[in-house]
C-alpha atoms as a PDB file:
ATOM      1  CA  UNK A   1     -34.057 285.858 120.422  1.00  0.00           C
ATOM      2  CA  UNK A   2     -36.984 287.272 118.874  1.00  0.00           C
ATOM      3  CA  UNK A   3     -39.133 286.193 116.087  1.00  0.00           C
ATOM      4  CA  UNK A   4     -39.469 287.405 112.684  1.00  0.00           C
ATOM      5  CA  UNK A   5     -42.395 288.532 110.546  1.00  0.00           C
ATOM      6  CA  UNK A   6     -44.976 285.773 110.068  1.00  0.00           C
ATOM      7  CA  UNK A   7     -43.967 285.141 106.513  1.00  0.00           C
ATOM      8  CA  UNK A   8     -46.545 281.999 106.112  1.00  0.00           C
ATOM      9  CA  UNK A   9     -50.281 280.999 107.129  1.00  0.00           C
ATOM     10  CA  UNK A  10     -52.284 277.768 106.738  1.00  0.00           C
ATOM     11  CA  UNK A  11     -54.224 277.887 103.905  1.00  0.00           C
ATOM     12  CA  UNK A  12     -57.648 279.534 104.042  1.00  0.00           C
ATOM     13  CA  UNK A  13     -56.412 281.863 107.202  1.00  0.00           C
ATOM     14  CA  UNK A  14     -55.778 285.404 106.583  1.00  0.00           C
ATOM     15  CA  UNK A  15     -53.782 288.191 109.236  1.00  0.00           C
ATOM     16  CA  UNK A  16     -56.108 290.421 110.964  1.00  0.00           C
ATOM     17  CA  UNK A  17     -55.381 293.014 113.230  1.00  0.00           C
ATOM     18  CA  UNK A  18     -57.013 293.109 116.367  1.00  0.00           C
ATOM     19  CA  UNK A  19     -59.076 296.088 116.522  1.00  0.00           C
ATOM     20  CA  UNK A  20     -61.297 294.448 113.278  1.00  0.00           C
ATOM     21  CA  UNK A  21     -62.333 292.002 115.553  1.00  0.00           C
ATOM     22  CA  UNK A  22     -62.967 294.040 118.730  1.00  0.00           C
ATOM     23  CA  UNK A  23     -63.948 297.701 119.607  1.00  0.00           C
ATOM     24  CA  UNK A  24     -62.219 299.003 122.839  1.00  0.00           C
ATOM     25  CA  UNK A  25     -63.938 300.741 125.764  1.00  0.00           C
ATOM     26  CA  UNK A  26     -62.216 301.673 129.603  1.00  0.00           C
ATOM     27  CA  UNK A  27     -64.535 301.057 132.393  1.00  0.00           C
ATOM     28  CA  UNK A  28     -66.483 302.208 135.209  1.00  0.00           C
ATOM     29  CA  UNK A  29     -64.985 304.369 137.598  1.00  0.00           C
ATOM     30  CA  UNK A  30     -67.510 305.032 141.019  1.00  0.00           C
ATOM     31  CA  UNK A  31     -66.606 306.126 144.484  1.00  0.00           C
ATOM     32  CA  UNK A  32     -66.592 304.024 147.739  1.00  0.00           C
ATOM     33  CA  UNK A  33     -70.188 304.461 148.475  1.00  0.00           C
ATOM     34  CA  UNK A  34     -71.306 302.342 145.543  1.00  0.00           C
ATOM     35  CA  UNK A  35     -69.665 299.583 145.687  1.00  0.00           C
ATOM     36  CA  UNK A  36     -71.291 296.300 148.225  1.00  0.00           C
ATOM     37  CA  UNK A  37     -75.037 296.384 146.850  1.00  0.00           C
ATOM     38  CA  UNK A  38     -76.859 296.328 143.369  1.00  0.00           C
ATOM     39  CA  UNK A  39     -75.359 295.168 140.175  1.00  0.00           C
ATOM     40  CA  UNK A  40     -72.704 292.542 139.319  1.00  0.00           C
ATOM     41  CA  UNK A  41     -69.470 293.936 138.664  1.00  0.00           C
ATOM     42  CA  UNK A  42     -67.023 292.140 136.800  1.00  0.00           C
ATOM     43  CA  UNK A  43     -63.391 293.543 138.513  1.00  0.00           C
ATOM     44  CA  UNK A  44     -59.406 293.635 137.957  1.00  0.00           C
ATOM     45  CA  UNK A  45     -59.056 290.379 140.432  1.00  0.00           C
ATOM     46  CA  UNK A  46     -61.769 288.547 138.307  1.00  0.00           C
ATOM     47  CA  UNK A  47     -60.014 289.266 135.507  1.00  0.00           C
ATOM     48  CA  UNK A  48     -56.512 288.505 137.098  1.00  0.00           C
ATOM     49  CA  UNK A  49     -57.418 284.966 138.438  1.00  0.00           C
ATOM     50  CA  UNK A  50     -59.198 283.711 135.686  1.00  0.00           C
ATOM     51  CA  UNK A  51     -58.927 282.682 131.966  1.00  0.00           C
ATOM     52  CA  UNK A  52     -62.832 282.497 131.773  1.00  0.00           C
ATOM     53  CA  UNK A  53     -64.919 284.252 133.924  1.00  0.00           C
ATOM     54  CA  UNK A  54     -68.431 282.217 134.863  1.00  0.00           C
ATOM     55  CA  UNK A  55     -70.992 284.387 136.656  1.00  0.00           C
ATOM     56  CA  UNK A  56     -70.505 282.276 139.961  1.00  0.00           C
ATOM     57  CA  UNK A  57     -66.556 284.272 139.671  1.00  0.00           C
ATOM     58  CA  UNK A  58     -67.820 287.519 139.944  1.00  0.00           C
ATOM     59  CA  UNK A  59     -68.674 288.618 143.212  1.00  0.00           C
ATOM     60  CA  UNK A  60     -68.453 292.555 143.421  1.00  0.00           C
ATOM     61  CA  UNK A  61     -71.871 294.359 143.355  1.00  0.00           C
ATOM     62  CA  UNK A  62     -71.943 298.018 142.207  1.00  0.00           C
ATOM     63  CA  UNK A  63     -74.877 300.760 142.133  1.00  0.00           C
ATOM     64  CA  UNK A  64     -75.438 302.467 139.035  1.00  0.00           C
ATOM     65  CA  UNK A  65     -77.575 304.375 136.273  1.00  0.00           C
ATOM     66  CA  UNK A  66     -79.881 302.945 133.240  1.00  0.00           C
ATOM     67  CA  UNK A  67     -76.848 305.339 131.186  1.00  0.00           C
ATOM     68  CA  UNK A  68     -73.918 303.372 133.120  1.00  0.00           C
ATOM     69  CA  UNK A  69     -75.571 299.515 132.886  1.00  0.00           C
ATOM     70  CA  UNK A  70     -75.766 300.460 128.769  1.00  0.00           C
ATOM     71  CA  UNK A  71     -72.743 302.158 128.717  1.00  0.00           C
ATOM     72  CA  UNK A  72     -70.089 299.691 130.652  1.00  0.00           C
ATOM     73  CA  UNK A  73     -71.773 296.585 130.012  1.00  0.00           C
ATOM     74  CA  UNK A  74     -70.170 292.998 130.384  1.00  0.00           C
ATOM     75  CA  UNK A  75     -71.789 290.120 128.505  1.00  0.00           C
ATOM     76  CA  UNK A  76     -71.134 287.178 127.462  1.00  0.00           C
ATOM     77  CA  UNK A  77     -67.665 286.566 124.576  1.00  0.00           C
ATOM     78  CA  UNK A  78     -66.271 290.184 126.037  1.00  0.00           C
ATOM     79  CA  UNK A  79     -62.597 290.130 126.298  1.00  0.00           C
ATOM     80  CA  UNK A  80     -61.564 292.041 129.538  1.00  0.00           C
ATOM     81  CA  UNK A  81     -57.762 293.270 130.282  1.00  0.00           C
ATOM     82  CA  UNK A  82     -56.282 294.467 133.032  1.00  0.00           C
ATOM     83  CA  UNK A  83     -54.950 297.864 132.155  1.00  0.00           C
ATOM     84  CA  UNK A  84     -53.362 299.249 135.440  1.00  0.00           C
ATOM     85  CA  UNK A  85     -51.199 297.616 138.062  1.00  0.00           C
ATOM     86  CA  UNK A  86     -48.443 297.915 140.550  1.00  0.00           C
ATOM     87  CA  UNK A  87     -46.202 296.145 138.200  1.00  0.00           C
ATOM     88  CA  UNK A  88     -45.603 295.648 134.513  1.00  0.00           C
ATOM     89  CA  UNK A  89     -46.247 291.779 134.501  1.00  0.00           C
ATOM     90  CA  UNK A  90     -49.831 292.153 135.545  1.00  0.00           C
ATOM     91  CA  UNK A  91     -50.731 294.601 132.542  1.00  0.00           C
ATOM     92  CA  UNK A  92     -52.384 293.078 129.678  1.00  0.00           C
ATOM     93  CA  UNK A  93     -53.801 290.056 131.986  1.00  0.00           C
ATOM     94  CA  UNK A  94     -57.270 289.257 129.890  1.00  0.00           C
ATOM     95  CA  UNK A  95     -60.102 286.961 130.332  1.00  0.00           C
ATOM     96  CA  UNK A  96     -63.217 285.779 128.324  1.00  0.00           C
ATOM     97  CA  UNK A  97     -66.681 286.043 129.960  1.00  0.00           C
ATOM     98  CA  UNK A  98     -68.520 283.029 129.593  1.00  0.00           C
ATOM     99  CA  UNK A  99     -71.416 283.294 131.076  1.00  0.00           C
ATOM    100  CA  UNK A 100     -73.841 286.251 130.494  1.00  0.00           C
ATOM    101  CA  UNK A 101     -74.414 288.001 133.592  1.00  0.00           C
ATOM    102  CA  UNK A 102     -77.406 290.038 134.158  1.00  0.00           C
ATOM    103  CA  UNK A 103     -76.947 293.779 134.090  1.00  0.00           C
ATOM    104  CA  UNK A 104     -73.020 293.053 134.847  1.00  0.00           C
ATOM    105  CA  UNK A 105     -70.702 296.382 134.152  1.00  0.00           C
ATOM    106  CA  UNK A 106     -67.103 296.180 134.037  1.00  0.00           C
ATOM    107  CA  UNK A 107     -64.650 297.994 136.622  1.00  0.00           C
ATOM    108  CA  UNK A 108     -62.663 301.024 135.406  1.00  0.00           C
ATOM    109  CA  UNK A 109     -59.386 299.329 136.359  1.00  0.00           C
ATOM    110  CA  UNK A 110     -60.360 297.003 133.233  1.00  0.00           C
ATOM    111  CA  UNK A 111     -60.709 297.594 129.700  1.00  0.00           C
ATOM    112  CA  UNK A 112     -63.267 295.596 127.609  1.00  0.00           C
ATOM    113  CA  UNK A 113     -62.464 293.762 123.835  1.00  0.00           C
ATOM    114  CA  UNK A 114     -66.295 293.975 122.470  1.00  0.00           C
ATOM    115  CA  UNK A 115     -66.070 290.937 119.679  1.00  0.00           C
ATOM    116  CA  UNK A 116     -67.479 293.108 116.148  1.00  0.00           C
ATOM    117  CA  UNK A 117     -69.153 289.533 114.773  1.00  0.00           C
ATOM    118  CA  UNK A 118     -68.651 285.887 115.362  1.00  0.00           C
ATOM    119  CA  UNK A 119     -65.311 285.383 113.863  1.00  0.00           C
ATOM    120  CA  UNK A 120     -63.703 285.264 117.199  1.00  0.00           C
ATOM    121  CA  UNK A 121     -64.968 282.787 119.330  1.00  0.00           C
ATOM    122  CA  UNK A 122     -65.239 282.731 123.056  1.00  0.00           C
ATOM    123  CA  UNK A 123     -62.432 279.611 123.776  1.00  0.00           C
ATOM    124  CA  UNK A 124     -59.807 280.617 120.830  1.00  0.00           C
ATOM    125  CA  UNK A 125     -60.435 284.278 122.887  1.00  0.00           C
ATOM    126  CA  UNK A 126     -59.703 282.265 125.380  1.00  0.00           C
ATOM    127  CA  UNK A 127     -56.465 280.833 124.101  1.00  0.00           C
ATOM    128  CA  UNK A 128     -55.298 283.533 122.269  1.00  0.00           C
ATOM    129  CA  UNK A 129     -54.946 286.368 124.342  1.00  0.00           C
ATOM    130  CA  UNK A 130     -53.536 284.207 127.640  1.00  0.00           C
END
């Protein structure tokens, strides 16, 4: 069985499609030889075991430019998905970060929810996309 259209809200709420409350972005793709020292990366098994990542989750430590740390940054209320995997299932896996994490990029295997303003908040993030 599948549901209909949403014909009725609580008062006060309002429909609003997804991408007006967070801008898109793949991540960092970097060889072998990066990977094991520098910055915190935030990667496809953080995002895949956890609801909520807290920095003490993300273990993965990547090398890269003043261009990459701006352009693939992680901070804290960023929705991450998983985009690729070996089966359907584990497509579309998300978790909120937390925690802010210093300098923390996101792994190319994930793609990052930016929030566009404070209407979504970190928990209902949380909630909603699990």
């Amino acid at each position: 069985m599948t549901a209909g259209p949403l014909t009725s809200l609580p008062s006060g709420w309002s429909l609003t499609p997804v991408g007006d409350l967070l801008t898109f972005k793949n991540g960092l793709n970097k060889g072998k030889v990066f990977f094991g020292y520098g910055t915190p990366i935030v990667n496809y098994m953080d995002v895949f075991r956890h609801t909520g990542i807290r920095a003490s989750d993300v273990k993965g430590l990547v090398d890269v430019s003043n261009a990459e740390r701006k352009a693939f940054s992680a901070r804290k209320g960023d929705v991450l998905f998983t985009r690729t995997s070996e089966t359907p299932e584990e497509v579309g896996v998300s978790a909120v970060l937390l925690d802010d994490i210093e300098n923390a990029v996101f792994s190319g295997f994930v793609l990052r929810g930016r929030p566009v303003s404070h209407r979504l908040t970190s928990n209902y993030a949380r909630y909603c996309f699990s």
